[in-house]
PDB file of N, CA and C in Angstrom:
ATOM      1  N   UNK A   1       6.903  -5.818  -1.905  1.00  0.00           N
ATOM      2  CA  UNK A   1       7.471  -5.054  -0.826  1.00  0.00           C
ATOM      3  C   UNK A   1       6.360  -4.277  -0.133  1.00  0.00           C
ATOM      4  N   UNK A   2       6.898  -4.396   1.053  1.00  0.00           N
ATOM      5  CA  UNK A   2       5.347  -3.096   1.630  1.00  0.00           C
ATOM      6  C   UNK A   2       6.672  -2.082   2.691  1.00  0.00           C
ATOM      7  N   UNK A   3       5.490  -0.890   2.760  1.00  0.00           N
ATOM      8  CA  UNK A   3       5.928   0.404   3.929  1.00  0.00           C
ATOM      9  C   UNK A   3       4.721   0.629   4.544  1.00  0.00           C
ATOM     10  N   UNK A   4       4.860   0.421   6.171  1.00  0.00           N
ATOM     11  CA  UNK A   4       4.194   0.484   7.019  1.00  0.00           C
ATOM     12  C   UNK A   4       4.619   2.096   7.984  1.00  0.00           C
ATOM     13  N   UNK A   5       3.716   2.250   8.362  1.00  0.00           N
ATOM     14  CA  UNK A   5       3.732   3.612   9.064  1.00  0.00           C
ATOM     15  C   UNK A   5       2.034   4.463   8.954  1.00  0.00           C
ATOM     16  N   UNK A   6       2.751   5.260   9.221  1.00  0.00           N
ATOM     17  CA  UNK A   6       1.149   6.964   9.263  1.00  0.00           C
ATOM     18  C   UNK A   6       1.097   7.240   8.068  1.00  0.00           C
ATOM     19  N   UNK A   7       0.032   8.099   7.957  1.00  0.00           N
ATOM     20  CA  UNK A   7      -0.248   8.806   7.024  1.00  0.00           C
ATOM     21  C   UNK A   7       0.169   9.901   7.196  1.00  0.00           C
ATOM     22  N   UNK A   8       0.679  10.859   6.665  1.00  0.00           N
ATOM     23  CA  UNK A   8       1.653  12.081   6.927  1.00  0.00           C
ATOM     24  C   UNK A   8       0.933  12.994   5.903  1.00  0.00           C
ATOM     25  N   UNK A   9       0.502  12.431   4.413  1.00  0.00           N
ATOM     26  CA  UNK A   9      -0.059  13.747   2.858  1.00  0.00           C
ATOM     27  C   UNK A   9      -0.828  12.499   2.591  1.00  0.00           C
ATOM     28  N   UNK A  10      -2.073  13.219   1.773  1.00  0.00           N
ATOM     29  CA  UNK A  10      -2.882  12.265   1.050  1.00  0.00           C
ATOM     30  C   UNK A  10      -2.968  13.815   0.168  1.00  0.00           C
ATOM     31  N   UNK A  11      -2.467  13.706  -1.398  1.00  0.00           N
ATOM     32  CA  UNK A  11      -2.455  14.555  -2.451  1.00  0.00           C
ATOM     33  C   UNK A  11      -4.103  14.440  -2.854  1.00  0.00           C
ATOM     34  N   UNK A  12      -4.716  15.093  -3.878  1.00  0.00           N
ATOM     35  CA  UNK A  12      -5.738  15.051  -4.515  1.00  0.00           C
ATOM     36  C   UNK A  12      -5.227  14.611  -5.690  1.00  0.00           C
ATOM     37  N   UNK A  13      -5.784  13.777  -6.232  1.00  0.00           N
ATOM     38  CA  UNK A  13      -6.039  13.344  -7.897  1.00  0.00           C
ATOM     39  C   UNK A  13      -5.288  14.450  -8.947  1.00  0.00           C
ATOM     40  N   UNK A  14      -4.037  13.934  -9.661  1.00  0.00           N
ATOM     41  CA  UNK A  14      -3.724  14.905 -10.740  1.00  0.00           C
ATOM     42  C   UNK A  14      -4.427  14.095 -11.758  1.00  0.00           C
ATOM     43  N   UNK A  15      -4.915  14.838 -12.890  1.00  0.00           N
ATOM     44  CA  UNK A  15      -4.796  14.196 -14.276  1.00  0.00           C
ATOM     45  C   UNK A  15      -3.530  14.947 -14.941  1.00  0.00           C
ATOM     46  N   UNK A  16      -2.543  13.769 -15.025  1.00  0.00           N
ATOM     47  CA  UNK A  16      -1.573  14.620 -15.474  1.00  0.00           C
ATOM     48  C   UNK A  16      -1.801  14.223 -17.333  1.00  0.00           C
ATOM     49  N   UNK A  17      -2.595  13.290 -18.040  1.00  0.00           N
ATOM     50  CA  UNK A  17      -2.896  13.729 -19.370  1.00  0.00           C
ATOM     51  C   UNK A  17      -4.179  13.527 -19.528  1.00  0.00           C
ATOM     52  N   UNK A  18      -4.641  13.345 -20.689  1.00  0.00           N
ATOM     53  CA  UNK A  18      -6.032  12.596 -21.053  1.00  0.00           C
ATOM     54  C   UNK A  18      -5.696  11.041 -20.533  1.00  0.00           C
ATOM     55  N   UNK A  19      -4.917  10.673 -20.655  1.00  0.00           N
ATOM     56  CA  UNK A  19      -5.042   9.234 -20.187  1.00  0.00           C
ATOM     57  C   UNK A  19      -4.270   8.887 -19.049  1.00  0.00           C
ATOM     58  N   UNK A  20      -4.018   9.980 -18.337  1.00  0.00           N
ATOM     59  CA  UNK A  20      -3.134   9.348 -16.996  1.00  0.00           C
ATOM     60  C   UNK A  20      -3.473  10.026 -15.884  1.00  0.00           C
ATOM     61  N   UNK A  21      -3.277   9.544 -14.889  1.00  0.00           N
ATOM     62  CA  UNK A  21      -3.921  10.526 -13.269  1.00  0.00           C
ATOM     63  C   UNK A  21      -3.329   9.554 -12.506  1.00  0.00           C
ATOM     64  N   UNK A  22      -2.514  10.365 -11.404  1.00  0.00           N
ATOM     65  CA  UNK A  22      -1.989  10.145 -10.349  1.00  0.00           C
ATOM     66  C   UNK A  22      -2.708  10.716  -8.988  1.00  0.00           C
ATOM     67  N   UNK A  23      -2.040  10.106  -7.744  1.00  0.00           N
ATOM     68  CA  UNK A  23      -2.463  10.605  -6.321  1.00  0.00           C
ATOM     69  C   UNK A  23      -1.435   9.964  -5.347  1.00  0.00           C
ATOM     70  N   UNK A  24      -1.074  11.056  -4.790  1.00  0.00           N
ATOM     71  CA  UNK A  24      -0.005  10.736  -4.000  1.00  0.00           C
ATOM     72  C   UNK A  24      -0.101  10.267  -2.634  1.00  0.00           C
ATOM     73  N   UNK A  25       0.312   9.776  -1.581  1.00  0.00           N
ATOM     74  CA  UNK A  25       0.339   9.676  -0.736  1.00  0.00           C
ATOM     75  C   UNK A  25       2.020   9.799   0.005  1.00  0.00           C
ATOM     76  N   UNK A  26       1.811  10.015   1.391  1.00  0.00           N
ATOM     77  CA  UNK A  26       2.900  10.151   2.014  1.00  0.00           C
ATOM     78  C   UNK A  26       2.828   9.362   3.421  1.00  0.00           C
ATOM     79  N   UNK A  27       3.871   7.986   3.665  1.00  0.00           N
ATOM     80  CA  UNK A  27       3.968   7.882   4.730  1.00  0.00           C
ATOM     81  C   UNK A  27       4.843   7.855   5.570  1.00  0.00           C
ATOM     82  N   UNK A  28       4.890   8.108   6.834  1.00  0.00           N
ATOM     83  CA  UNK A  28       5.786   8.042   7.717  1.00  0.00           C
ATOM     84  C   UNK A  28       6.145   6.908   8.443  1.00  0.00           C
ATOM     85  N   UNK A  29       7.472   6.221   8.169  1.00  0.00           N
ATOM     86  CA  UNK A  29       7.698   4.941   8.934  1.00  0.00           C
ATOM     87  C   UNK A  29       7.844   4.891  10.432  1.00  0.00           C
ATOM     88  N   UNK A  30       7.684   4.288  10.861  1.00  0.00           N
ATOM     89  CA  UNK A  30       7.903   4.406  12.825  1.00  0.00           C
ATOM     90  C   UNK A  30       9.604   3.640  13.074  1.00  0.00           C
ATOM     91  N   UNK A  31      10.360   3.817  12.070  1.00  0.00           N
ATOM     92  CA  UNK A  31      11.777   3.290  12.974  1.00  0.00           C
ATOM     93  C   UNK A  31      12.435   4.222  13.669  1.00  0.00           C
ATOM     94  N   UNK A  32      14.066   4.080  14.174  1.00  0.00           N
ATOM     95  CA  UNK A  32      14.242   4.767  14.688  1.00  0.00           C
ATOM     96  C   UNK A  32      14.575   6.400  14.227  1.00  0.00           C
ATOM     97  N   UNK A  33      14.899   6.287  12.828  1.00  0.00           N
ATOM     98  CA  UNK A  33      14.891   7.495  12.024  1.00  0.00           C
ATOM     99  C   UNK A  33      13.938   7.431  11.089  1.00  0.00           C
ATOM    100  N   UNK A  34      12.679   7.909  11.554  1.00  0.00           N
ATOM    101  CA  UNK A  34      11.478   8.125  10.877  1.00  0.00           C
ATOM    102  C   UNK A  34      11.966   8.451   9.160  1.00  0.00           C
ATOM    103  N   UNK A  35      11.255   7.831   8.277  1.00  0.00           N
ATOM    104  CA  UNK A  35      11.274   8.434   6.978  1.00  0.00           C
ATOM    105  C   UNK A  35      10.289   8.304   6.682  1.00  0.00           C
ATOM    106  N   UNK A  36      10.119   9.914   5.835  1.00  0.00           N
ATOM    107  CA  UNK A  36       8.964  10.104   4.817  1.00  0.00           C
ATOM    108  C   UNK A  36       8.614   9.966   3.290  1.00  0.00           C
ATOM    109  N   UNK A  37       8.055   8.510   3.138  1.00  0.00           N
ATOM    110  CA  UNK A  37       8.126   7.766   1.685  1.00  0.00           C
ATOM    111  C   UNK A  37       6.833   8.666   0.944  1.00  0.00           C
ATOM    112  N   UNK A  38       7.365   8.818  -0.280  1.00  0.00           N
ATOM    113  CA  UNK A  38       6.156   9.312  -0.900  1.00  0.00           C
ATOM    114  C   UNK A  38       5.710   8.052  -2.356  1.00  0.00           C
ATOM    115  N   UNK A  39       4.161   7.671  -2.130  1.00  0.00           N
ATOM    116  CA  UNK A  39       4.155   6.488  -2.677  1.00  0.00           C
ATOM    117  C   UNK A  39       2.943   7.021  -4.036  1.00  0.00           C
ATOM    118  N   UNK A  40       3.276   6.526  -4.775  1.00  0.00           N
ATOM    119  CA  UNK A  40       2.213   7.160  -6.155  1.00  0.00           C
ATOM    120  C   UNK A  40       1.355   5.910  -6.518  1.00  0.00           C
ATOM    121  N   UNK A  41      -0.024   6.225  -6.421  1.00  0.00           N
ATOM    122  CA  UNK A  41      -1.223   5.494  -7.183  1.00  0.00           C
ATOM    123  C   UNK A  41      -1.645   5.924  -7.942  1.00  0.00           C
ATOM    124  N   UNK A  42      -1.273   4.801  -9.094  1.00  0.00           N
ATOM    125  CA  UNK A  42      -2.106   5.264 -10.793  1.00  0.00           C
ATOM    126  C   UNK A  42      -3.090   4.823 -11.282  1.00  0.00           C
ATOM    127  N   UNK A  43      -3.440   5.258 -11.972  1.00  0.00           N
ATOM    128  CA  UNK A  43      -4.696   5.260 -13.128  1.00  0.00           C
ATOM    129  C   UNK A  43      -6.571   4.729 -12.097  1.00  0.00           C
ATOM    130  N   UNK A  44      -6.294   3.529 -12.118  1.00  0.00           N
ATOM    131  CA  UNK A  44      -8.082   3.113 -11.002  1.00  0.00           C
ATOM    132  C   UNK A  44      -7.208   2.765  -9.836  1.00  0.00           C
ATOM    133  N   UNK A  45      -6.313   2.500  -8.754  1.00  0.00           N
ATOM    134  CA  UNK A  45      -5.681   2.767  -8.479  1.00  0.00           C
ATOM    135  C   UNK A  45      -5.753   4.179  -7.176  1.00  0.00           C
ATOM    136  N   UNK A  46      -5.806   5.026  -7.976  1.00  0.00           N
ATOM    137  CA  UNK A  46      -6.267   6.504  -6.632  1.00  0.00           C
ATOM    138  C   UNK A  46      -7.351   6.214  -6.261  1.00  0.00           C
ATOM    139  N   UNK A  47      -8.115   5.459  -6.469  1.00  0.00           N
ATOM    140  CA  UNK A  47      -9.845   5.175  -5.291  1.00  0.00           C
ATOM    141  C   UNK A  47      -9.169   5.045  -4.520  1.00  0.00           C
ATOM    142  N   UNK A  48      -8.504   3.928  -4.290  1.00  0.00           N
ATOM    143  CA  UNK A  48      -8.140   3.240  -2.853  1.00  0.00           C
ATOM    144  C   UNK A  48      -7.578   4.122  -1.910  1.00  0.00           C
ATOM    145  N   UNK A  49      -7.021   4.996  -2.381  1.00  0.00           N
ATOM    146  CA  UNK A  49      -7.050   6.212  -1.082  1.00  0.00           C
ATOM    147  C   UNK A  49      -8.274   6.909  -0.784  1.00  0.00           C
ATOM    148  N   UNK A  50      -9.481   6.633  -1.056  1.00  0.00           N
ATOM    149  CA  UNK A  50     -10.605   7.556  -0.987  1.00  0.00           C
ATOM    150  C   UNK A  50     -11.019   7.553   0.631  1.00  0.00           C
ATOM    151  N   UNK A  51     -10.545   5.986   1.483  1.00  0.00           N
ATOM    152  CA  UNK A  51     -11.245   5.868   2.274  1.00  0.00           C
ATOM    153  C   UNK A  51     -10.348   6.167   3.679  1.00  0.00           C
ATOM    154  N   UNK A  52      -9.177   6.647   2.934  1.00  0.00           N
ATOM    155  CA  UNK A  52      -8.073   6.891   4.156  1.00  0.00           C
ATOM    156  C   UNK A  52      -8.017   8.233   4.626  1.00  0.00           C
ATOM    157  N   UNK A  53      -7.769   8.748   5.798  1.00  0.00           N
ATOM    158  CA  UNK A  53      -7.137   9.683   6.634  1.00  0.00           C
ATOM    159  C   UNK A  53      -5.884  10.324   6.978  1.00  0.00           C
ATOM    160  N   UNK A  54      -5.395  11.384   6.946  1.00  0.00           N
ATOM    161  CA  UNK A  54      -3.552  11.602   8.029  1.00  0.00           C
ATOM    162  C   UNK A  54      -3.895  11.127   9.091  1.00  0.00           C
ATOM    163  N   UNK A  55      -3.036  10.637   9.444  1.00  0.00           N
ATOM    164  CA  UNK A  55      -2.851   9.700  10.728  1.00  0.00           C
ATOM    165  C   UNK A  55      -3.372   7.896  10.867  1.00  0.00           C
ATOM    166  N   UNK A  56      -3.903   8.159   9.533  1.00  0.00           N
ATOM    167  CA  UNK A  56      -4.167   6.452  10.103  1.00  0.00           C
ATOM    168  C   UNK A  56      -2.894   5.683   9.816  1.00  0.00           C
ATOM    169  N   UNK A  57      -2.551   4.416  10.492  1.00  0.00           N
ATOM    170  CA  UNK A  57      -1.726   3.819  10.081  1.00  0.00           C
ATOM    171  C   UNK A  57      -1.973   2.925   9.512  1.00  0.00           C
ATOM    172  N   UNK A  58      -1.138   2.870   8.747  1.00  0.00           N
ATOM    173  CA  UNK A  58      -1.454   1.530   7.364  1.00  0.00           C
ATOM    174  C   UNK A  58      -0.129   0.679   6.742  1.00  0.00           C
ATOM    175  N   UNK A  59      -0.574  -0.444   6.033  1.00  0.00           N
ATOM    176  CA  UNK A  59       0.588  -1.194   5.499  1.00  0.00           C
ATOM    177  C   UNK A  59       0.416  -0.925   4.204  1.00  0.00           C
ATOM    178  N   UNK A  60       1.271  -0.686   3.093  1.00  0.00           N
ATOM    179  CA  UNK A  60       0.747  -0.330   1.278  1.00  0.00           C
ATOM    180  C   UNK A  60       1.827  -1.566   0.832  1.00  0.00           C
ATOM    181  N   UNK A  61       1.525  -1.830  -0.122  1.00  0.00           N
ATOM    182  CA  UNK A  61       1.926  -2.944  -1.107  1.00  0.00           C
ATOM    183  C   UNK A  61       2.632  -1.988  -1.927  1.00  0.00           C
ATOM    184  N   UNK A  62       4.050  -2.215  -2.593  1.00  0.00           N
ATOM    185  CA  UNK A  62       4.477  -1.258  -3.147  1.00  0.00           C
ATOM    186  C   UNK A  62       5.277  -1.968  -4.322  1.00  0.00           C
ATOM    187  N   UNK A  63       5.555  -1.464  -5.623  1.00  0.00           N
ATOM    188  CA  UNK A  63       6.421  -2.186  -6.424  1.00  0.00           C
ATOM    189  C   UNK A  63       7.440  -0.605  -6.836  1.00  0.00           C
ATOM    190  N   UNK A  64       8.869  -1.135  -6.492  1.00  0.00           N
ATOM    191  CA  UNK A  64       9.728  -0.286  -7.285  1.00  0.00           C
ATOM    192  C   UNK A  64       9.838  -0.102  -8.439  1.00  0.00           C
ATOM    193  N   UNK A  65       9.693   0.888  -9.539  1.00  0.00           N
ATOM    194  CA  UNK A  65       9.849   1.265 -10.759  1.00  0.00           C
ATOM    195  C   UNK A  65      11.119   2.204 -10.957  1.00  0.00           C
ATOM    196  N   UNK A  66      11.929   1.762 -11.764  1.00  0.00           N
ATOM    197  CA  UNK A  66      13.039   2.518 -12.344  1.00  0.00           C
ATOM    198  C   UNK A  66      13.371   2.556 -14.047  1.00  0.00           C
ATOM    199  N   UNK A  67      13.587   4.027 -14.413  1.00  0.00           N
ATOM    200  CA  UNK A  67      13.655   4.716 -15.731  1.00  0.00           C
ATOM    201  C   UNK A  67      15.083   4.879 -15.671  1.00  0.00           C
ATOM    202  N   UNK A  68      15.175   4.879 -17.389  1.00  0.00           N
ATOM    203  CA  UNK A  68      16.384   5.443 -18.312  1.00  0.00           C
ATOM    204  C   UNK A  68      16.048   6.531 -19.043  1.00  0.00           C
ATOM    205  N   UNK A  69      16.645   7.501 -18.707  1.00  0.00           N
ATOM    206  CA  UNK A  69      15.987   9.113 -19.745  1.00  0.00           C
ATOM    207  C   UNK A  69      17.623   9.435 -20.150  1.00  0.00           C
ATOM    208  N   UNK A  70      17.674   9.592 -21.529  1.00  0.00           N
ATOM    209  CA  UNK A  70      18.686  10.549 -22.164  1.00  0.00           C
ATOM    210  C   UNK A  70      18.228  11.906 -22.187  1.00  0.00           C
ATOM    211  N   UNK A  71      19.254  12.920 -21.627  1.00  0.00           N
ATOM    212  CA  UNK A  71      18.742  14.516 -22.090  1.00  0.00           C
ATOM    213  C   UNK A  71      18.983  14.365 -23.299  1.00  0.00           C
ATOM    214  N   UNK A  72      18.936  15.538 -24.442  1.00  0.00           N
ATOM    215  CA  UNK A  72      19.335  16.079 -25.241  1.00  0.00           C
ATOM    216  C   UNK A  72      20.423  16.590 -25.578  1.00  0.00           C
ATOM    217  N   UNK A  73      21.238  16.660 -24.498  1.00  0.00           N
ATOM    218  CA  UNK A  73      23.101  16.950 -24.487  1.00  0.00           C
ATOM    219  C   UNK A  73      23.356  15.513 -24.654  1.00  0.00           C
ATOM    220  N   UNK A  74      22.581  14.922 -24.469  1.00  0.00           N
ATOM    221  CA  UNK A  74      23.178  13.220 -24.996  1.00  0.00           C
ATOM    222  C   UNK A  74      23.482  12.369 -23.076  1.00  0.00           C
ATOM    223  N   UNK A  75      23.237  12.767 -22.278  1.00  0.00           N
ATOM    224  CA  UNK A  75      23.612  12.406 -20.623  1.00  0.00           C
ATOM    225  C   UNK A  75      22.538  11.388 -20.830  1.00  0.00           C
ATOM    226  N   UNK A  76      23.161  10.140 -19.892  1.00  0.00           N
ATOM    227  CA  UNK A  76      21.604   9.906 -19.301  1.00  0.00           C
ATOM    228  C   UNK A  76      21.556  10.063 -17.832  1.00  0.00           C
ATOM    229  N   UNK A  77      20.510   9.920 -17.211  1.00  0.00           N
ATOM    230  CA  UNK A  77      19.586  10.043 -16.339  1.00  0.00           C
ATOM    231  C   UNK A  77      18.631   8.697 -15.631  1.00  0.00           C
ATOM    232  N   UNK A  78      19.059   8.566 -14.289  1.00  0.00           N
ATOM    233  CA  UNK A  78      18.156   7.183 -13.672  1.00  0.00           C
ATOM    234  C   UNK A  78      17.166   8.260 -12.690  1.00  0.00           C
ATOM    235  N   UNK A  79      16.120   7.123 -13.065  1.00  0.00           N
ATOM    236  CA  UNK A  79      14.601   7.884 -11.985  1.00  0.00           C
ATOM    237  C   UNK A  79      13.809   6.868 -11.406  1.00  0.00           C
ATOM    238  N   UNK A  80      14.052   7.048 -10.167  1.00  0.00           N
ATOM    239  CA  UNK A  80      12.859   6.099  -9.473  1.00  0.00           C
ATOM    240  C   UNK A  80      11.752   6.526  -8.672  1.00  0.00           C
ATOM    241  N   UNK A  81      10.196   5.488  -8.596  1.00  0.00           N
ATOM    242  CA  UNK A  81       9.416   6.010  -8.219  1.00  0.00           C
ATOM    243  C   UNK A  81       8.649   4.608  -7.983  1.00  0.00           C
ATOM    244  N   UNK A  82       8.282   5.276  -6.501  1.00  0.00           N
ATOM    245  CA  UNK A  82       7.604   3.680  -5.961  1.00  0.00           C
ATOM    246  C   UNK A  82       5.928   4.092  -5.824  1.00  0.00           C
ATOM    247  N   UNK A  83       5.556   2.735  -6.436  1.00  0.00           N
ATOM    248  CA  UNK A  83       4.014   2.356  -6.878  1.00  0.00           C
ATOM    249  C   UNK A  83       3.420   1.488  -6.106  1.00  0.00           C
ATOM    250  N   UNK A  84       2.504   2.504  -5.628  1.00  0.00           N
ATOM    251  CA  UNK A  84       1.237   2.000  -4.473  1.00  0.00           C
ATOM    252  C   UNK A  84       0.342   0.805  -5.483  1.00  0.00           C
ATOM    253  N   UNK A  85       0.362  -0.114  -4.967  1.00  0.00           N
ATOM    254  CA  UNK A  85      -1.105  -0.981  -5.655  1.00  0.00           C
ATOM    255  C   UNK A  85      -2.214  -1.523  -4.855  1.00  0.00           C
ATOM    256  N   UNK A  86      -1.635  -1.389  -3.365  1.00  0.00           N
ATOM    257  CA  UNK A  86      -3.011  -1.962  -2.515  1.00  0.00           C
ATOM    258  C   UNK A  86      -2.330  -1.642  -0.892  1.00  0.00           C
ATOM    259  N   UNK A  87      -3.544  -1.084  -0.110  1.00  0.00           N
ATOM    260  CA  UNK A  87      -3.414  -0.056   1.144  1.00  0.00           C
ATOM    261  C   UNK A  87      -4.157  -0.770   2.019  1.00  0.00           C
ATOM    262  N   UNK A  88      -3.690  -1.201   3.630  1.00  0.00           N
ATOM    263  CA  UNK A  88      -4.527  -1.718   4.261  1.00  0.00           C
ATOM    264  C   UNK A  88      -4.083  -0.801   5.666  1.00  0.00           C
ATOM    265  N   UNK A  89      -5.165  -0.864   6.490  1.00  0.00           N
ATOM    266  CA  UNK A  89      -5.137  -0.051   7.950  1.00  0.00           C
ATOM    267  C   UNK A  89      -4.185  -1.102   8.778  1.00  0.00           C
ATOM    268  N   UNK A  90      -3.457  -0.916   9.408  1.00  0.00           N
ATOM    269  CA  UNK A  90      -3.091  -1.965  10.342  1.00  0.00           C
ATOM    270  C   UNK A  90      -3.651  -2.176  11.202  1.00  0.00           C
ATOM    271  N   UNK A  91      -4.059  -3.858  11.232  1.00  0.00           N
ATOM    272  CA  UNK A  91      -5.002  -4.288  12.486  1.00  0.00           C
ATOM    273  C   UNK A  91      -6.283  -4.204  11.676  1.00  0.00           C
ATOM    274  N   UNK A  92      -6.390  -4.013   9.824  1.00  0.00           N
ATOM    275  CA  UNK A  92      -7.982  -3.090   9.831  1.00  0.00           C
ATOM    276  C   UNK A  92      -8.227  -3.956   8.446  1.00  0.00           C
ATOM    277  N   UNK A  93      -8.890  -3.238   7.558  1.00  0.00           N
ATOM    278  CA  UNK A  93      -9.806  -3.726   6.213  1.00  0.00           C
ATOM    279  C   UNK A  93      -8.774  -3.436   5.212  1.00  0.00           C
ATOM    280  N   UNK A  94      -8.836  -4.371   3.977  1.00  0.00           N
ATOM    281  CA  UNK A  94      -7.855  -4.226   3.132  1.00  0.00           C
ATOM    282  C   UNK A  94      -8.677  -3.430   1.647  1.00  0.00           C
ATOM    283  N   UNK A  95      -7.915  -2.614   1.350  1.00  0.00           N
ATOM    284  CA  UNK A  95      -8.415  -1.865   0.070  1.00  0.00           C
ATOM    285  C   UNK A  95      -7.620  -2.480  -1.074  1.00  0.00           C
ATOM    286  N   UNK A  96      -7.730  -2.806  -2.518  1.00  0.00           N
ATOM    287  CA  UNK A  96      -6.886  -2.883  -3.347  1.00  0.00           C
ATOM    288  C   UNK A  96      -7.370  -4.409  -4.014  1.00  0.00           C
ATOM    289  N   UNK A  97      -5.751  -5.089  -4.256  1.00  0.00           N
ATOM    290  CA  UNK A  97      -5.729  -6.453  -4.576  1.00  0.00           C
ATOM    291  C   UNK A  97      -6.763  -7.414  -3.085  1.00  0.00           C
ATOM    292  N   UNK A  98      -8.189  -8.150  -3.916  1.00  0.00           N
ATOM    293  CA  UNK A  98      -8.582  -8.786  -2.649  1.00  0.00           C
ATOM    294  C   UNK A  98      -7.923  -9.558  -1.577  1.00  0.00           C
ATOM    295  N   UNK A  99      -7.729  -9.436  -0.284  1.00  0.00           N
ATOM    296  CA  UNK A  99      -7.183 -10.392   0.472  1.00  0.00           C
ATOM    297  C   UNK A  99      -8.048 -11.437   0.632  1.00  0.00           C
ATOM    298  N   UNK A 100      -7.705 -13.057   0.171  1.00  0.00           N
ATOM    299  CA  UNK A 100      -8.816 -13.685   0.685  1.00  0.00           C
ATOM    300  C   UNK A 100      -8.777 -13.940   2.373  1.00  0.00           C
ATOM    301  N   UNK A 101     -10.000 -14.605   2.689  1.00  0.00           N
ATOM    302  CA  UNK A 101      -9.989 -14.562   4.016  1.00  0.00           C
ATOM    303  C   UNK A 101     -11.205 -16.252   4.309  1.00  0.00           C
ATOM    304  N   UNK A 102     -10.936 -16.705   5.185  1.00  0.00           N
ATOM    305  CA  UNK A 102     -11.418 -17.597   5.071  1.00  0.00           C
ATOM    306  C   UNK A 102     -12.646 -17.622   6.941  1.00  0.00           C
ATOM    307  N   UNK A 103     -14.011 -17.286   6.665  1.00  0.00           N
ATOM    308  CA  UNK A 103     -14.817 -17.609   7.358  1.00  0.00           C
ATOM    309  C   UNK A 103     -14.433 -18.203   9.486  1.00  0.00           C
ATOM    310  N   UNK A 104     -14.375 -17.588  10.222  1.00  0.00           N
ATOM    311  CA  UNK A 104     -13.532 -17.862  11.476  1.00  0.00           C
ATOM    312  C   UNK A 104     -15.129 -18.921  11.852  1.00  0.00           C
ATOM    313  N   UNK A 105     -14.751 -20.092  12.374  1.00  0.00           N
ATOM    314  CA  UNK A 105     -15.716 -20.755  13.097  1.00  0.00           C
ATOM    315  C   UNK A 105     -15.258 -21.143  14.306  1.00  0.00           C
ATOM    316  N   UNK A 106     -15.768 -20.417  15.661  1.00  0.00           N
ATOM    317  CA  UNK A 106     -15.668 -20.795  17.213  1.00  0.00           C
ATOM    318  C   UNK A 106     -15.393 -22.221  16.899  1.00  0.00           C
ATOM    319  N   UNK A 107     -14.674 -22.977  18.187  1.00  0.00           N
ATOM    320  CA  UNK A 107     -14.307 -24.341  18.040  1.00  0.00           C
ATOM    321  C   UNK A 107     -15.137 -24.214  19.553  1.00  0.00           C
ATOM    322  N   UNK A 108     -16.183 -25.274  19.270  1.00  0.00           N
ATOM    323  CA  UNK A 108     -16.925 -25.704  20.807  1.00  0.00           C
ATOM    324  C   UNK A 108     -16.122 -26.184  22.195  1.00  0.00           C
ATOM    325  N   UNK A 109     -16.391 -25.290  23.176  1.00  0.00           N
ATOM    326  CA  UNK A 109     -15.868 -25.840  24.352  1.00  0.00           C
ATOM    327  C   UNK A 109     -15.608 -27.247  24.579  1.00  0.00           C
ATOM    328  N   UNK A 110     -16.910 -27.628  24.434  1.00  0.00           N
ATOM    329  CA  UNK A 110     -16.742 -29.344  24.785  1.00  0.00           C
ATOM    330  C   UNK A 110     -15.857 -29.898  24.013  1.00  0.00           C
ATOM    331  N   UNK A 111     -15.288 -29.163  22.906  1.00  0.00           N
ATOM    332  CA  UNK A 111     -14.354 -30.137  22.012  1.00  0.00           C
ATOM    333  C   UNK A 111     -12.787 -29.617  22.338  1.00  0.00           C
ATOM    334  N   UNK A 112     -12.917 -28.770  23.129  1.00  0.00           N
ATOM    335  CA  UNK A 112     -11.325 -28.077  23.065  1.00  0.00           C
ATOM    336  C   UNK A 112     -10.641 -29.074  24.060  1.00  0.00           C
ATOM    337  N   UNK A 113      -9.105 -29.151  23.595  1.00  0.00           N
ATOM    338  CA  UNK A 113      -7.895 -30.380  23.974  1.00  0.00           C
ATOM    339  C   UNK A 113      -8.830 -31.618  23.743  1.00  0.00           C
ATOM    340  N   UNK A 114     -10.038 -31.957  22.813  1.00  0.00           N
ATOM    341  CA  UNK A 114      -9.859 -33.621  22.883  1.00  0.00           C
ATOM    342  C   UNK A 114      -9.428 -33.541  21.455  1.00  0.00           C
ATOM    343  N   UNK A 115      -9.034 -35.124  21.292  1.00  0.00           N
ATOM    344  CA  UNK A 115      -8.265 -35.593  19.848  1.00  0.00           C
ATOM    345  C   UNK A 115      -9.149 -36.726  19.697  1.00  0.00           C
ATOM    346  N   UNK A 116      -9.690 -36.572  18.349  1.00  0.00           N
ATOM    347  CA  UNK A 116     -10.479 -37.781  17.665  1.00  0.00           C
ATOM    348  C   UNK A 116      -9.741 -38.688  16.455  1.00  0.00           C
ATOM    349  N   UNK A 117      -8.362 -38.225  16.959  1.00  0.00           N
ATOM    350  CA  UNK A 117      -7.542 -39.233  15.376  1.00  0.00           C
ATOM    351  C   UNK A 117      -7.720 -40.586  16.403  1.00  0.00           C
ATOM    352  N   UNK A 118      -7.777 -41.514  15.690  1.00  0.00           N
ATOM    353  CA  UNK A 118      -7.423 -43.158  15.397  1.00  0.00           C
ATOM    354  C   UNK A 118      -6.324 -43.425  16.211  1.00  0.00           C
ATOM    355  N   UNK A 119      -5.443 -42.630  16.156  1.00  0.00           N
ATOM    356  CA  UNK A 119      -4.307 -43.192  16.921  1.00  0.00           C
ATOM    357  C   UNK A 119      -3.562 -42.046  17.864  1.00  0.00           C
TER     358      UNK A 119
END
């Protein structure tokens, strides 16, 4: 899934234990009722916001995550939280999972509209 829009918050780095650290981001969609998604990057993960701005617009790769928590009165509890894994500018450079890309080669004038098939 992706969410396209602005950049609205770029959080700083929590370490929320010895082994975990988050960074938030926030974007703003451009429909007709703007919403403000807040998207979490974990663990190596928060670089990829290192190179972003508020206001740039970007597309993020996102996977939904959803929890089961029992309180202690015995209830349970649903929690969701959507996970950034790879951030690109729109129109721009991709951060994250590599996009491949394959080498653009001009097609020579002299060759444009002719056909060299056989038949």
């Amino acid at each position: 899934m992706e969410v396209t829009g602005s950049i609205k918050v770029i959080n700083p780095e929590q370490q929320v234990s010895p082994s975990f650290k988050k960074r938030e981001l926030v974007v703003t969609t451009e429909d007709q009722y703007p919403q403000h998604i807040l998207i979490e990057f974990t663990q190596g993960n928060t670089d990829l916001l290192n190179d972003y701005n508020v206001g740039d617009s970007v597309r993020v790769s996102i996977n939904l995550r959803g929890r089961e928590w029992v309180n202690p009165q015995g209830e349970t509890r649903y929690f969701n939280s959507i996970q950034g894994w790879r951030i690109e500018r729109v129109g721009g450079e991709v951060s994250g999972a590599s996009a491949s890309s394959m080498p653009s080669t001009p097609v020579p004038s002299s060759l444009e509209g002719e056909d060299d098939l056989p038949f």
